[in-house]
PDB file of N, CA and C in Angstrom:
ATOM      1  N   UNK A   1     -12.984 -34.084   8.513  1.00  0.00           N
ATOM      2  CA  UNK A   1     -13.468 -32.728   8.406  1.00  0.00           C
ATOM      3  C   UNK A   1     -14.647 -32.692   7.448  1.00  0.00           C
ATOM      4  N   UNK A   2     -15.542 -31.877   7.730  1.00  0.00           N
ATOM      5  CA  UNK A   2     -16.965 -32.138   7.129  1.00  0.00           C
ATOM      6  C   UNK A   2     -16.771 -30.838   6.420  1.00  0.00           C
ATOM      7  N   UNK A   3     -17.791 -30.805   5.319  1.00  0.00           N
ATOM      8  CA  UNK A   3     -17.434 -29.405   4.380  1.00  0.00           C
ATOM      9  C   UNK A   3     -19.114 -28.959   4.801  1.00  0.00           C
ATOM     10  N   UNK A   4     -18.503 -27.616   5.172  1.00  0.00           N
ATOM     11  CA  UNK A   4     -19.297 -26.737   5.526  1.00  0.00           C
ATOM     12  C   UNK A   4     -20.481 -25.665   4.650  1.00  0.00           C
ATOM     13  N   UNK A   5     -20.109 -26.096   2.880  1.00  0.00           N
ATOM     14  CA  UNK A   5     -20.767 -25.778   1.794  1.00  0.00           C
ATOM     15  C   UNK A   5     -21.171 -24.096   1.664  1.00  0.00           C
ATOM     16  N   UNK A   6     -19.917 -23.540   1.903  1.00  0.00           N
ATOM     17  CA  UNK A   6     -19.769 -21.945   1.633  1.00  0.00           C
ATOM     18  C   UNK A   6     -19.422 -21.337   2.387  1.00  0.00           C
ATOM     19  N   UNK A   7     -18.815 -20.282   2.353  1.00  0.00           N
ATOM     20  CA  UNK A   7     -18.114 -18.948   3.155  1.00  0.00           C
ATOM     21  C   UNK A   7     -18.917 -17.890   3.378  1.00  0.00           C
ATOM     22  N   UNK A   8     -18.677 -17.294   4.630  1.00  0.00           N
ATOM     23  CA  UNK A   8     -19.487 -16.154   5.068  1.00  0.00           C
ATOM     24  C   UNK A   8     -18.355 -14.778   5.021  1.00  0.00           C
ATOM     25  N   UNK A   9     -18.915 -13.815   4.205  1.00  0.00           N
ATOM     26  CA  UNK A   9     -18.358 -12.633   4.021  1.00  0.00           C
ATOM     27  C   UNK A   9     -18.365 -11.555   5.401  1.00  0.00           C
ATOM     28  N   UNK A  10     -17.238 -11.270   5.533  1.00  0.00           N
ATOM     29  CA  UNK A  10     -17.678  -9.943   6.588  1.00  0.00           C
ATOM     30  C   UNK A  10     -16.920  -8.530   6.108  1.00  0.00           C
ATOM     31  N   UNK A  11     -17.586  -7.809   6.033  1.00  0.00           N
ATOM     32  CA  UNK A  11     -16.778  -6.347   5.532  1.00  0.00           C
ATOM     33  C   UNK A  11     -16.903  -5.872   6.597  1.00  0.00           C
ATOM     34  N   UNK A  12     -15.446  -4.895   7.218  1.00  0.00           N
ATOM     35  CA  UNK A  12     -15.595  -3.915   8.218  1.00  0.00           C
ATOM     36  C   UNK A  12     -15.044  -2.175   7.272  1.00  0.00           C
ATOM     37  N   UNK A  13     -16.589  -1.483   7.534  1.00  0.00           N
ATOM     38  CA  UNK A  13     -16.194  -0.502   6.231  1.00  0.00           C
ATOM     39  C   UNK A  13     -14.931   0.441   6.616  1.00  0.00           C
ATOM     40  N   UNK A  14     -14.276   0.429   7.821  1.00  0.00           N
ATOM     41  CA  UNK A  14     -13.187   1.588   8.524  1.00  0.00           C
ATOM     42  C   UNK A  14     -12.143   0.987   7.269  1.00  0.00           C
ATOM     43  N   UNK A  15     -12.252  -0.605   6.665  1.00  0.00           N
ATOM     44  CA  UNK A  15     -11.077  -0.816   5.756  1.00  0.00           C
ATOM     45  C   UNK A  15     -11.077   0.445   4.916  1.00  0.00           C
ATOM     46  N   UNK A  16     -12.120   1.091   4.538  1.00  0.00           N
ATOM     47  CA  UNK A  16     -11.740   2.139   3.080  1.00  0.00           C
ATOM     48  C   UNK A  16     -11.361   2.880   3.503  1.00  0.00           C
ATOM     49  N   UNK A  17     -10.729   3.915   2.810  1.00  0.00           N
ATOM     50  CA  UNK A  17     -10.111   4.998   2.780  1.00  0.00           C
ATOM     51  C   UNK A  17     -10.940   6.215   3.783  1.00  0.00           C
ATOM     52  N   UNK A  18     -10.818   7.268   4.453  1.00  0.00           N
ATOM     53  CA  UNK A  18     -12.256   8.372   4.972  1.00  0.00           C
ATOM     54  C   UNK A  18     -12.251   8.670   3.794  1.00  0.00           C
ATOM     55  N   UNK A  19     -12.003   9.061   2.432  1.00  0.00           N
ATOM     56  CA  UNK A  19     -12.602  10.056   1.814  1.00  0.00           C
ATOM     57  C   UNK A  19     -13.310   9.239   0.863  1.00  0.00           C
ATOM     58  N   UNK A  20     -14.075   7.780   1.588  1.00  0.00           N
ATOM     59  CA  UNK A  20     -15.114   7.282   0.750  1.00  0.00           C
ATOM     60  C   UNK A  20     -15.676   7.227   1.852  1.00  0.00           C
ATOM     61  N   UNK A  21     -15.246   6.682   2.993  1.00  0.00           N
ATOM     62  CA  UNK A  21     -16.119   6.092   4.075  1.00  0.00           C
ATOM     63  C   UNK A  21     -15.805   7.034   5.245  1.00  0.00           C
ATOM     64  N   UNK A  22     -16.268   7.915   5.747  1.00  0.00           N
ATOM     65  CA  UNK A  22     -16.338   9.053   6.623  1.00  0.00           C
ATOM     66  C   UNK A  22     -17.304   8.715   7.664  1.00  0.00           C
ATOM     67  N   UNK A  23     -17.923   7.572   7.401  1.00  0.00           N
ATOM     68  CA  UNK A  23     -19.393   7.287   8.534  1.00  0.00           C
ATOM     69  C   UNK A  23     -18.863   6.209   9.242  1.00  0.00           C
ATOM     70  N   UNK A  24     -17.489   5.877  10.066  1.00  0.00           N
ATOM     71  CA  UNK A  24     -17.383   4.777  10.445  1.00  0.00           C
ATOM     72  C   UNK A  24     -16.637   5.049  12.057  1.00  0.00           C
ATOM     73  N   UNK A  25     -16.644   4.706  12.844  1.00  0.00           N
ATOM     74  CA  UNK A  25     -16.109   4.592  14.535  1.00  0.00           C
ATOM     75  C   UNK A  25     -14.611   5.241  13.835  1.00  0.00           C
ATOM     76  N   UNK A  26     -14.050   4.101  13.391  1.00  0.00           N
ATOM     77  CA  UNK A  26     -12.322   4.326  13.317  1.00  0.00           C
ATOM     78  C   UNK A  26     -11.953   4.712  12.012  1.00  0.00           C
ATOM     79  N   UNK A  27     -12.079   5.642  11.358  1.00  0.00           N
ATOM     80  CA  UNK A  27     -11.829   6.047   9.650  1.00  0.00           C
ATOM     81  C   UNK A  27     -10.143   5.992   9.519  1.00  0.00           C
ATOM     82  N   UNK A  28     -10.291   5.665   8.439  1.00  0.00           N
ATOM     83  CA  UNK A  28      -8.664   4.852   7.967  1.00  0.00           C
ATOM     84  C   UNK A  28      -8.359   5.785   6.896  1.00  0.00           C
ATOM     85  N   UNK A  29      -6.822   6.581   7.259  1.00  0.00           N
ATOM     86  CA  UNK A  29      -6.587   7.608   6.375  1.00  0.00           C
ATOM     87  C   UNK A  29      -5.717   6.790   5.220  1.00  0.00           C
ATOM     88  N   UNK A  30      -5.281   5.754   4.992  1.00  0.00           N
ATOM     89  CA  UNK A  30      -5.068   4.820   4.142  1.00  0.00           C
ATOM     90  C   UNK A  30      -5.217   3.840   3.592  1.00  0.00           C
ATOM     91  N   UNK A  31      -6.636   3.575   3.622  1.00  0.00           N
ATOM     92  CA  UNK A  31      -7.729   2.549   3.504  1.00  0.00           C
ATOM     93  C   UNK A  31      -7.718   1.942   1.550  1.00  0.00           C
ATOM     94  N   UNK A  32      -8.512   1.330   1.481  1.00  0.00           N
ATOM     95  CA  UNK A  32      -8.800   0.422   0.310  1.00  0.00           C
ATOM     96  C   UNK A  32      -9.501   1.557  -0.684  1.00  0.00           C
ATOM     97  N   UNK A  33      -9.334   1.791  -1.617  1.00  0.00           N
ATOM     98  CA  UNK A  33     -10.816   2.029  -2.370  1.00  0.00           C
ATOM     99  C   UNK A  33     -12.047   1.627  -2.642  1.00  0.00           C
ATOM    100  N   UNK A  34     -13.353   2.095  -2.992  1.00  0.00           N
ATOM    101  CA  UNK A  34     -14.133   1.257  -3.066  1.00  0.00           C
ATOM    102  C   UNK A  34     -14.213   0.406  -4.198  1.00  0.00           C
ATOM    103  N   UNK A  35     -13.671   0.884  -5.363  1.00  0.00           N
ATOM    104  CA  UNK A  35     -13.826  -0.284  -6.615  1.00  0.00           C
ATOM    105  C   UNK A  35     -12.986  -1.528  -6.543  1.00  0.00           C
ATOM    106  N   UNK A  36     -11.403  -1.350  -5.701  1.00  0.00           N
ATOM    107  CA  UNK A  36     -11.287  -2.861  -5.032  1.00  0.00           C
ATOM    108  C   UNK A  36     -12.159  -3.682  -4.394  1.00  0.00           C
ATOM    109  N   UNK A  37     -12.501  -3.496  -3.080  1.00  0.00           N
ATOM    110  CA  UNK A  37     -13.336  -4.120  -2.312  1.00  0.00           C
ATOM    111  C   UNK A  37     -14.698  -4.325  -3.600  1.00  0.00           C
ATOM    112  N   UNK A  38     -15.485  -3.860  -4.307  1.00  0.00           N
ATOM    113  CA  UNK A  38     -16.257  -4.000  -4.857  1.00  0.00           C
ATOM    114  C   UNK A  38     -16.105  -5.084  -5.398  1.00  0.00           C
ATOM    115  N   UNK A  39     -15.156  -4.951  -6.465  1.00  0.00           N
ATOM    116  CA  UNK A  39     -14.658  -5.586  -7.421  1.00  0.00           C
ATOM    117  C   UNK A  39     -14.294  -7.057  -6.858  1.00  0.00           C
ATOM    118  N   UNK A  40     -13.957  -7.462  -5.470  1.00  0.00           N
ATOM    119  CA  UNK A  40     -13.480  -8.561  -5.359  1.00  0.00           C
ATOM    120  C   UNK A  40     -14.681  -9.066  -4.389  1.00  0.00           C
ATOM    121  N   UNK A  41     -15.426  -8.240  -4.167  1.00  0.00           N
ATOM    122  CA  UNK A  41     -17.133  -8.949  -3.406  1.00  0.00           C
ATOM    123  C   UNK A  41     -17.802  -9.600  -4.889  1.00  0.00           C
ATOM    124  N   UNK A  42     -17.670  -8.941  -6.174  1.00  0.00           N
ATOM    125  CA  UNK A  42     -18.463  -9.462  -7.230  1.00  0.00           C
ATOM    126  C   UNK A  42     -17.530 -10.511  -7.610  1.00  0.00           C
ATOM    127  N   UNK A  43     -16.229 -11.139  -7.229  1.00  0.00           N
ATOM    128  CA  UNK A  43     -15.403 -12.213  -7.965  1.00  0.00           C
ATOM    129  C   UNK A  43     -15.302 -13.156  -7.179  1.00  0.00           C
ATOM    130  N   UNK A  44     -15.739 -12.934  -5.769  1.00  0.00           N
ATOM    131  CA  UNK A  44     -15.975 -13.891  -4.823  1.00  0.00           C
ATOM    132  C   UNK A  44     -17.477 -14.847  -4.860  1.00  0.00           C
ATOM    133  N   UNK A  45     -18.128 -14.012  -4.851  1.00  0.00           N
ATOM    134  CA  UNK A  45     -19.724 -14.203  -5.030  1.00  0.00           C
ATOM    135  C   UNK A  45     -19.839 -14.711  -6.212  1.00  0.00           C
ATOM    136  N   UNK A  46     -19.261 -14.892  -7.331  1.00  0.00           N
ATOM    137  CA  UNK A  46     -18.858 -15.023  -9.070  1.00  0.00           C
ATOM    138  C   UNK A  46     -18.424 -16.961  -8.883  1.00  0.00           C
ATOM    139  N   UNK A  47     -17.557 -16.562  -8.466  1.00  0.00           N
ATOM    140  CA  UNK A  47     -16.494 -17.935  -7.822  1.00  0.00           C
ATOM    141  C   UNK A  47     -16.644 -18.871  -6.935  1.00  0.00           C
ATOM    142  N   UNK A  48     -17.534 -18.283  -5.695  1.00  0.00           N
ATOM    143  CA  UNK A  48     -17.304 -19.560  -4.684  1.00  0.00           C
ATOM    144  C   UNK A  48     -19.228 -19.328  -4.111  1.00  0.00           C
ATOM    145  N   UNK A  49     -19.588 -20.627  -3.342  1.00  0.00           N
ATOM    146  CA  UNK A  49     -20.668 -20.454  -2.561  1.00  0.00           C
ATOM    147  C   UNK A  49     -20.698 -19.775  -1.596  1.00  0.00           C
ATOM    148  N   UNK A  50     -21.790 -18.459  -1.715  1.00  0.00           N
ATOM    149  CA  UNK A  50     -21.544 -17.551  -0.104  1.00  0.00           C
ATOM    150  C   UNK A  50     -23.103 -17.836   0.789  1.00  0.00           C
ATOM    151  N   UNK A  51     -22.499 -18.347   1.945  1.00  0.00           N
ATOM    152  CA  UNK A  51     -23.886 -18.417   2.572  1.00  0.00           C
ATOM    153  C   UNK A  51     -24.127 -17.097   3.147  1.00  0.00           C
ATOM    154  N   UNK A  52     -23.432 -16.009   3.264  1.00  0.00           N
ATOM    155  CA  UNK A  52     -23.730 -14.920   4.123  1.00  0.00           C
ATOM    156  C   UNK A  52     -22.543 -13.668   3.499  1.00  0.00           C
ATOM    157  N   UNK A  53     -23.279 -11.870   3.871  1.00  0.00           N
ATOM    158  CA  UNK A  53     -23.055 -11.546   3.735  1.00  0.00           C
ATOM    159  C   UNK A  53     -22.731 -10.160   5.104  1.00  0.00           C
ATOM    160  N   UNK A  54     -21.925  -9.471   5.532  1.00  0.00           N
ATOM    161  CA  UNK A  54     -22.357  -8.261   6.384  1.00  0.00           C
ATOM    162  C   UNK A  54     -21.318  -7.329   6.077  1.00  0.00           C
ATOM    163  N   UNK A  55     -22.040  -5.878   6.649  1.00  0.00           N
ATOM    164  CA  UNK A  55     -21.118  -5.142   6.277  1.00  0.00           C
ATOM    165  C   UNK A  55     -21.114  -4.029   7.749  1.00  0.00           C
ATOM    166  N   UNK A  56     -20.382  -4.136   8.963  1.00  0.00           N
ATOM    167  CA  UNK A  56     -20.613  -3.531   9.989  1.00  0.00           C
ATOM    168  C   UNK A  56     -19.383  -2.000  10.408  1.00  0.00           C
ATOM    169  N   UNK A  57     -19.952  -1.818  11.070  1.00  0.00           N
ATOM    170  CA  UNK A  57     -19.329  -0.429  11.162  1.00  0.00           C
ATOM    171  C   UNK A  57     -19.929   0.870  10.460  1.00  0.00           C
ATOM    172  N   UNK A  58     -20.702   0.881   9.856  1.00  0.00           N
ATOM    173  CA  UNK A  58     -21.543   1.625   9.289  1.00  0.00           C
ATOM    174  C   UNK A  58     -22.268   2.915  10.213  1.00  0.00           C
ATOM    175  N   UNK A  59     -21.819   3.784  10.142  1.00  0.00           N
ATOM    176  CA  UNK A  59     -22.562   4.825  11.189  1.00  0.00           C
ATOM    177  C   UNK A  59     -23.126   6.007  10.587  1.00  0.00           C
ATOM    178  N   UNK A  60     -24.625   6.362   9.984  1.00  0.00           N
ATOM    179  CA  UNK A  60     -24.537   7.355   9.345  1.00  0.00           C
ATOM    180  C   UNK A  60     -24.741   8.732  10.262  1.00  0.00           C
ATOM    181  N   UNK A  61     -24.601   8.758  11.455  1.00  0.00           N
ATOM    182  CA  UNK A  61     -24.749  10.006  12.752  1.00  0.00           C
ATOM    183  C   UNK A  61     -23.252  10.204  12.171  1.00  0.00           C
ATOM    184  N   UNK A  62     -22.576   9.398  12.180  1.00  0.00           N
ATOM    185  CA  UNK A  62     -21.061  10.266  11.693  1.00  0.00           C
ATOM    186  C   UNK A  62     -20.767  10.780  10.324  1.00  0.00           C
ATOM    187  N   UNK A  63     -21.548  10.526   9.451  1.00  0.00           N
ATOM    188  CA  UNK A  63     -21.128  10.890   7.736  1.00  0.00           C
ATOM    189  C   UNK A  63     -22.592  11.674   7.860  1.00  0.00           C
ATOM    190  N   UNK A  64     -22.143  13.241   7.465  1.00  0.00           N
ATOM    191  CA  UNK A  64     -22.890  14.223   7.015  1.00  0.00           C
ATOM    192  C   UNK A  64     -23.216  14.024   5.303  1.00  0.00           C
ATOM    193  N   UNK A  65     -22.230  13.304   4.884  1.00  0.00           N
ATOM    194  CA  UNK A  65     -22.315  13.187   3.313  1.00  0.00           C
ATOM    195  C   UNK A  65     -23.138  12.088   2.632  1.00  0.00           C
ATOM    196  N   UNK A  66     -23.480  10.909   3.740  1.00  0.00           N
ATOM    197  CA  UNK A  66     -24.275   9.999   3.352  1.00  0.00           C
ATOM    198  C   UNK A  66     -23.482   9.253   2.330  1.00  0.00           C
ATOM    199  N   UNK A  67     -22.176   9.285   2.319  1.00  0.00           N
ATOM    200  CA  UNK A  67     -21.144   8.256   1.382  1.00  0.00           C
ATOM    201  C   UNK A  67     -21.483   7.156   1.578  1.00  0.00           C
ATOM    202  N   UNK A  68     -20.870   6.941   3.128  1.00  0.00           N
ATOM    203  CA  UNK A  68     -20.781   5.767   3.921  1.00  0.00           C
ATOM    204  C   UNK A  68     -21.866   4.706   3.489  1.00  0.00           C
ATOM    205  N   UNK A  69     -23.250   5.132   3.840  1.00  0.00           N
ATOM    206  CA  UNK A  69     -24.491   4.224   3.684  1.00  0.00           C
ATOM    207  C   UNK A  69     -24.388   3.924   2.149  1.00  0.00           C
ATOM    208  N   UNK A  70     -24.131   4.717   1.334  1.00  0.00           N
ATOM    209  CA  UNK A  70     -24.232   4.348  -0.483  1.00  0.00           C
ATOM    210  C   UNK A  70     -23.101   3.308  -0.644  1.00  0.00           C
ATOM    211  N   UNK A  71     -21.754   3.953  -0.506  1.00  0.00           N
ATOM    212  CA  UNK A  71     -20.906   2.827  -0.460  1.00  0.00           C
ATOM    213  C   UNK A  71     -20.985   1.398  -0.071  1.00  0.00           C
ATOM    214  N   UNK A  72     -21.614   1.260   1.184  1.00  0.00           N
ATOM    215  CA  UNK A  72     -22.065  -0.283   1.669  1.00  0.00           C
ATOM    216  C   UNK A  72     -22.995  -0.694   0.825  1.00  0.00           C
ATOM    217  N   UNK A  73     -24.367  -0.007   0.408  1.00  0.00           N
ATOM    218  CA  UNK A  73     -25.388  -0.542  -0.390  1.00  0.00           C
ATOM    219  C   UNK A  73     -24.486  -0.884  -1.879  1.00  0.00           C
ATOM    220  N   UNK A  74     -23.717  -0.220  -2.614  1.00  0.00           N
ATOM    221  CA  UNK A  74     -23.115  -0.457  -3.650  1.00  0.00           C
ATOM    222  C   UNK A  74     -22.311  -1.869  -3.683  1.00  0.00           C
ATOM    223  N   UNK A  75     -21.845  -2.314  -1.912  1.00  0.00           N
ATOM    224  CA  UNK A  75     -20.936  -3.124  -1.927  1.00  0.00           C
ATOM    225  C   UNK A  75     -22.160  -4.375  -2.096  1.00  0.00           C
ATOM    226  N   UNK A  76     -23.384  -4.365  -1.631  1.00  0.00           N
ATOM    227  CA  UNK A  76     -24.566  -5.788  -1.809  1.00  0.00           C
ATOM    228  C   UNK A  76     -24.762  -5.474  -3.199  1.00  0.00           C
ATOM    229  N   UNK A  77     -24.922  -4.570  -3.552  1.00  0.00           N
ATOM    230  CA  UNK A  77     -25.396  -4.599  -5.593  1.00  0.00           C
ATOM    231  C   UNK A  77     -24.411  -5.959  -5.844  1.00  0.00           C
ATOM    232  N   UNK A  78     -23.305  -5.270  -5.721  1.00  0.00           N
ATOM    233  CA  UNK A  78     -22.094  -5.901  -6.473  1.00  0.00           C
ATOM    234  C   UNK A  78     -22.009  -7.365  -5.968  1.00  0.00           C
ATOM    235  N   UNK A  79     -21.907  -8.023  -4.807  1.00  0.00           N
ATOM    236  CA  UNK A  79     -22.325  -9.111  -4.459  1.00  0.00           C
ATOM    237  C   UNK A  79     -23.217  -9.636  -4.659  1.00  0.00           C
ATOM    238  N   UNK A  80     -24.542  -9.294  -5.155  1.00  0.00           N
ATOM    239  CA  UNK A  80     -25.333  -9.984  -5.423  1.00  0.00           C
ATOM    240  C   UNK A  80     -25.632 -10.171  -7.525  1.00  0.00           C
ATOM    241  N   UNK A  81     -24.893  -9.169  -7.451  1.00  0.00           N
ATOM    242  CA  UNK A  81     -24.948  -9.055  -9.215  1.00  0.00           C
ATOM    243  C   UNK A  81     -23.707 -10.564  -9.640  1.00  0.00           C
ATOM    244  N   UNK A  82     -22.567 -10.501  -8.419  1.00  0.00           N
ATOM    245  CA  UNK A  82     -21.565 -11.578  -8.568  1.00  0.00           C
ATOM    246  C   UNK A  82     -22.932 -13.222  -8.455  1.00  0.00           C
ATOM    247  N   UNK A  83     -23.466 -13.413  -7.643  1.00  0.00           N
ATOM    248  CA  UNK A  83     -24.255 -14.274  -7.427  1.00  0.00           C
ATOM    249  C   UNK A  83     -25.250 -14.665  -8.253  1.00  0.00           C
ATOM    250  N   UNK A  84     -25.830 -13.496  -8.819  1.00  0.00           N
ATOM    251  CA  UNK A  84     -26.852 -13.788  -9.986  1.00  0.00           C
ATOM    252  C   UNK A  84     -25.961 -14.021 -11.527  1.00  0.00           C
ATOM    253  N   UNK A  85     -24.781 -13.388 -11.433  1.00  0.00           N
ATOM    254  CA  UNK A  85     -23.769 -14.493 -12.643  1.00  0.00           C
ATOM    255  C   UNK A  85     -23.481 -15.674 -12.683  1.00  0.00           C
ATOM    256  N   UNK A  86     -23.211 -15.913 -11.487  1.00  0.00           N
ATOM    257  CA  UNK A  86     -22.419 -17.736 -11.043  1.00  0.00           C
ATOM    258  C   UNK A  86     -23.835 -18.593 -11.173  1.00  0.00           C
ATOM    259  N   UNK A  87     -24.976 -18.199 -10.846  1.00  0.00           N
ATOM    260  CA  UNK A  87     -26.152 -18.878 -10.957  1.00  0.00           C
ATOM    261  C   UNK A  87     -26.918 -19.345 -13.103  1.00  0.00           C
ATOM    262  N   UNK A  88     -26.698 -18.458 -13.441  1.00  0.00           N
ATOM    263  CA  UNK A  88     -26.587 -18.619 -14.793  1.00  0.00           C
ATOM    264  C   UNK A  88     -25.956 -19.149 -15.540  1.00  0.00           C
ATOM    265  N   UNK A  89     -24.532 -19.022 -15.120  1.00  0.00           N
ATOM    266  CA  UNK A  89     -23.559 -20.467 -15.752  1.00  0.00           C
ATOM    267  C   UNK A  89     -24.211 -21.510 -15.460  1.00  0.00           C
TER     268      UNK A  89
END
């Protein structure tokens, strides 16, 4: 087995809760919060090599509130703030 030298992230945002993520096909009335998922995109990215990142399901024709789109952009801050730590050690 050959090592493949990093993991590819996939977020599907219907995981959160609707009353963060309201912009998505299938909204999940018992979903994640966003400071979990956050929190463990910056300890992943912190911890291991990521060759890739996505975050699909994203629909802002369905979120009047424009959560949805902030929430996902908040979720690359945080992944990439995890990445620019692990690089400095």
């Amino acid at each position: 087995m050959r090592d493949v030298g990093g993991v590819y992230i996939s977020i599907d945002i219907d995981c959160l809760d609707r009353a963060f993520a309201p912009g998505t096909s299938v909204p999940n009335g018992c979903g994640l919060m966003t400071y979990e998922v956050a929190d463990a995109l910056y300890e992943i990215a912190r911890r291991v090599e990521v060759i890739g990142l996505d975050i699909v399901e994203v629909s802002p024709p369905l979120d009047n509130t424009s959560n949805t789109p902030e929430v996902a952009a908040h979720f690359i801050l945080n992944y990439l703030a995890g990445i620019a730590e692990r690089k400095q050690a």
